[in-house]
Protein backbone atom coordinates (compact mmCIF):
# COMPACT_ATOMS: atom_id res chain seq x y z
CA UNK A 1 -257.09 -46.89 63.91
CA UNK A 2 -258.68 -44.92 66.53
CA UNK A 3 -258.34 -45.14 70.24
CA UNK A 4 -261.49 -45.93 72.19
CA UNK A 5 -262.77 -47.18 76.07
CA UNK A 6 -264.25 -50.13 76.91
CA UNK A 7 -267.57 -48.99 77.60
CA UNK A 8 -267.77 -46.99 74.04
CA UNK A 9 -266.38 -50.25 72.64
CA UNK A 10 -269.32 -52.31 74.11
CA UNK A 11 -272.04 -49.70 73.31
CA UNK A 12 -271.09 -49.53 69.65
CA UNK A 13 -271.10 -53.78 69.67
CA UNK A 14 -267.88 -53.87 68.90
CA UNK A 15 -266.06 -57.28 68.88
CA UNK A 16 -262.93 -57.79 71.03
CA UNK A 17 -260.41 -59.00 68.34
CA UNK A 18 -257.31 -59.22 70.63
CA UNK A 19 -255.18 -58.32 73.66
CA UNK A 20 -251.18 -58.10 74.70
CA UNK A 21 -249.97 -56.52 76.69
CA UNK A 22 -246.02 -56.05 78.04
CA UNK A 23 -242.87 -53.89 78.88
CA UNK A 24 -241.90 -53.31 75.49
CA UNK A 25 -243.73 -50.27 74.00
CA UNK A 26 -242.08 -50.68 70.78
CA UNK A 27 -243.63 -54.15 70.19
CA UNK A 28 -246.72 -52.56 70.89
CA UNK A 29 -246.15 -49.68 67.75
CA UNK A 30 -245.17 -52.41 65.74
CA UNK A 31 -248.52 -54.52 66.30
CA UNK A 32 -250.57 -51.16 65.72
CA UNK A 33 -248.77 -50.61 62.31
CA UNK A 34 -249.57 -54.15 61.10
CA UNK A 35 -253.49 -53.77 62.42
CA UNK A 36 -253.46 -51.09 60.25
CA UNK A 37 -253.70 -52.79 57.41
CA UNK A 38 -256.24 -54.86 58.87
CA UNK A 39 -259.58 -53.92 58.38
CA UNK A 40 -261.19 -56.26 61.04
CA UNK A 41 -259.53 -53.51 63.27
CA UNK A 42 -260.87 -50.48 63.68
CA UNK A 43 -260.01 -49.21 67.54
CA UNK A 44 -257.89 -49.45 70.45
CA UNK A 45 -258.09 -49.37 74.41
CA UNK A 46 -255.02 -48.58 76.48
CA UNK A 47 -256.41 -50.50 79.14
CA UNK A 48 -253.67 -50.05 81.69
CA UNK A 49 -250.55 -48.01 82.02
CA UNK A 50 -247.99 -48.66 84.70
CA UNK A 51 -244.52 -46.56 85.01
CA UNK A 52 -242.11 -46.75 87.64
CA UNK A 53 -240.04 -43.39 87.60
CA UNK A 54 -237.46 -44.85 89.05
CA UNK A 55 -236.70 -47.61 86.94
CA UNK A 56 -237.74 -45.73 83.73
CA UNK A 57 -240.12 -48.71 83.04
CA UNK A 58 -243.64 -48.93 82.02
CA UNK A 59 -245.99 -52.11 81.26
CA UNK A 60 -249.01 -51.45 79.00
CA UNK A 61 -252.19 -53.99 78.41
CA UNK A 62 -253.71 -52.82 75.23
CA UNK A 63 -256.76 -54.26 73.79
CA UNK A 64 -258.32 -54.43 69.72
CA UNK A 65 -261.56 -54.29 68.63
CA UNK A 66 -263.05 -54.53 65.56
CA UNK A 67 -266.96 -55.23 63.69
């Protein structure tokens, strides 16, 4: 799986297969390693990143896309 922006994503035609997005990063490696073994999808968008220094806390939205 490769990472990729949302305009390269729509260029190529790609289809939008899904979206999460939360506080828990390690739900989000956990997702990516079971996309893996689907074919349908191919890329990835980190399509926002928020971390608070002082609370040590971060909230990703992360989207999929796929042919």
């Amino acid at each position: 799986m490769k990472e990729i922006n949302k305009n390269r994503a729509n260029e190529m035609n790609l289809k939008l297969i899904g979206r999460v997005g939360n506080s828990d990063f390690s739900k989000l490696i956990l997702l990516i390693e079971r996309l893996k073994e689907n074919k349908n999808a191919m890329y990835y968008a980190m399509d926002l990143i928020l971390y608070n220094q002082d609370t040590e806390k971060g909230e990703y939205h992360v989207s999929f896309w796929g042919e």
